[in-house]
Protein backbone atom coordinates (compact mmCIF):
# COMPACT_ATOMS: atom_id res chain seq x y z
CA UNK A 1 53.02 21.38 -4.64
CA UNK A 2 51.83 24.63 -3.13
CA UNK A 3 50.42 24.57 0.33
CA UNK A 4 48.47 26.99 2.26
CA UNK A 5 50.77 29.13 4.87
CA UNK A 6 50.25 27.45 8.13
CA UNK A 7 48.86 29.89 10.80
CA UNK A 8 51.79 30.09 13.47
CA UNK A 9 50.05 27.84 16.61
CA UNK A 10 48.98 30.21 19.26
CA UNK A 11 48.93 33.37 16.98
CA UNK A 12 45.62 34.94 18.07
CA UNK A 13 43.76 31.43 18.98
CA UNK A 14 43.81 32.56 23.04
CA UNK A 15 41.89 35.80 22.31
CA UNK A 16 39.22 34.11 19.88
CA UNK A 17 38.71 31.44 22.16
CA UNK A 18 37.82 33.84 25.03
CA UNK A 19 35.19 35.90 23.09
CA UNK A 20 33.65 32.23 21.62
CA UNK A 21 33.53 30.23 25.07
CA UNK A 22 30.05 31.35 26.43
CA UNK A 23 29.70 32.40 29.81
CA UNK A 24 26.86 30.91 32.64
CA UNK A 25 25.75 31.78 36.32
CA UNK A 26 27.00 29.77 38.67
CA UNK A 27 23.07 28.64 38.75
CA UNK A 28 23.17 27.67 35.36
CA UNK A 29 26.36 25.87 36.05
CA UNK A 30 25.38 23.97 38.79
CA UNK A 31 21.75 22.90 36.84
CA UNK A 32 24.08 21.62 33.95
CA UNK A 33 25.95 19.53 36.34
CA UNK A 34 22.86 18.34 38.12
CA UNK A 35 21.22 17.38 35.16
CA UNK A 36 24.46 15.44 33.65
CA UNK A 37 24.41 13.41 37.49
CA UNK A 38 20.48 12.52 36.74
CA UNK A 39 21.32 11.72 33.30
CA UNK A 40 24.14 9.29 34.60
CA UNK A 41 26.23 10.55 32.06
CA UNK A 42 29.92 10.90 33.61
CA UNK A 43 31.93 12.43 30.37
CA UNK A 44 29.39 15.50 30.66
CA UNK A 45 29.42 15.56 34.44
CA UNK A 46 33.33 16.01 33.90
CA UNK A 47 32.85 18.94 31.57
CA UNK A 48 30.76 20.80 33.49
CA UNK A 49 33.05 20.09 36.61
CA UNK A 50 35.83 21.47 34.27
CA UNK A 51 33.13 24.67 34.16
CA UNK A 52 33.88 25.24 37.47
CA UNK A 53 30.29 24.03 38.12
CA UNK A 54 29.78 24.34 42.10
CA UNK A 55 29.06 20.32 42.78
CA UNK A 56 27.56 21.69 46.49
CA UNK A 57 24.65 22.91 43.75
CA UNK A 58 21.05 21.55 44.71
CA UNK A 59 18.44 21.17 42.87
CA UNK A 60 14.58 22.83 43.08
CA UNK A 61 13.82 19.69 45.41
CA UNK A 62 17.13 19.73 47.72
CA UNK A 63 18.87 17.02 45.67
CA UNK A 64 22.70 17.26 45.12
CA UNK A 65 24.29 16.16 42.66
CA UNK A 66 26.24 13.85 44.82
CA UNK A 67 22.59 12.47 46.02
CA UNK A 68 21.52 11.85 42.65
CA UNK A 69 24.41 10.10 41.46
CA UNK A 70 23.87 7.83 44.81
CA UNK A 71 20.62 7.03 44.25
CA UNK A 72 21.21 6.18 40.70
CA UNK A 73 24.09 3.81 42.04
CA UNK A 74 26.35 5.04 39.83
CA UNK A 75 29.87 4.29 42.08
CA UNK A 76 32.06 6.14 39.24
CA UNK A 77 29.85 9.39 39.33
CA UNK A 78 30.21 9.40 43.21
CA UNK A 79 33.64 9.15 43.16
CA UNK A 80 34.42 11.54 40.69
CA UNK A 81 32.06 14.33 42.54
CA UNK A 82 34.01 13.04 46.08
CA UNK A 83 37.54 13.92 44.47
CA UNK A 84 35.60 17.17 43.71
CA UNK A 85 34.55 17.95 47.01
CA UNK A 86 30.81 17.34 46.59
């Protein structure tokens, strides 16, 4: 059976990876996580935490994203933006 050559694992991947991965403003960053907090969803509050989204980041009405994920009572969003330093 003849099989494609397998590409040698890390051969190039680093570089393409850089020029793909898109860069945002802190500002944008911080909106992302904001909105993931209101949205109560935790997997995308992690990603954009991973971002090196600033979780001190307010929103046009003052609102952290630690106060929205307190006023949504969502205990597992809280404590993942505490380990943070939110």
């Amino acid at each position: 059976m003849d099989k494609e050559p397998r590409e040698e694992i890390g051969e190039g991947d680093d570089e393409e990876e850089e020029e793909e991965e898109e860069k945002y403003t802190e500002e944008e960053l911080g909106n992302h996580l904001i909105t993931a907090v209101k949205d109560n969803n935790l997997e995308d509050t992690q990603f954009w935490i991973n971002k090196s989204a600033p979780v001190s980041a307010v929103d046009k009405m003052g609102w952290s994203s630690l106060l929205w994920a307190c006023c949504n009572g969502n205990e597992e969003l809280v404590r993942l933006l505490l380990r943070h330093k939110a």
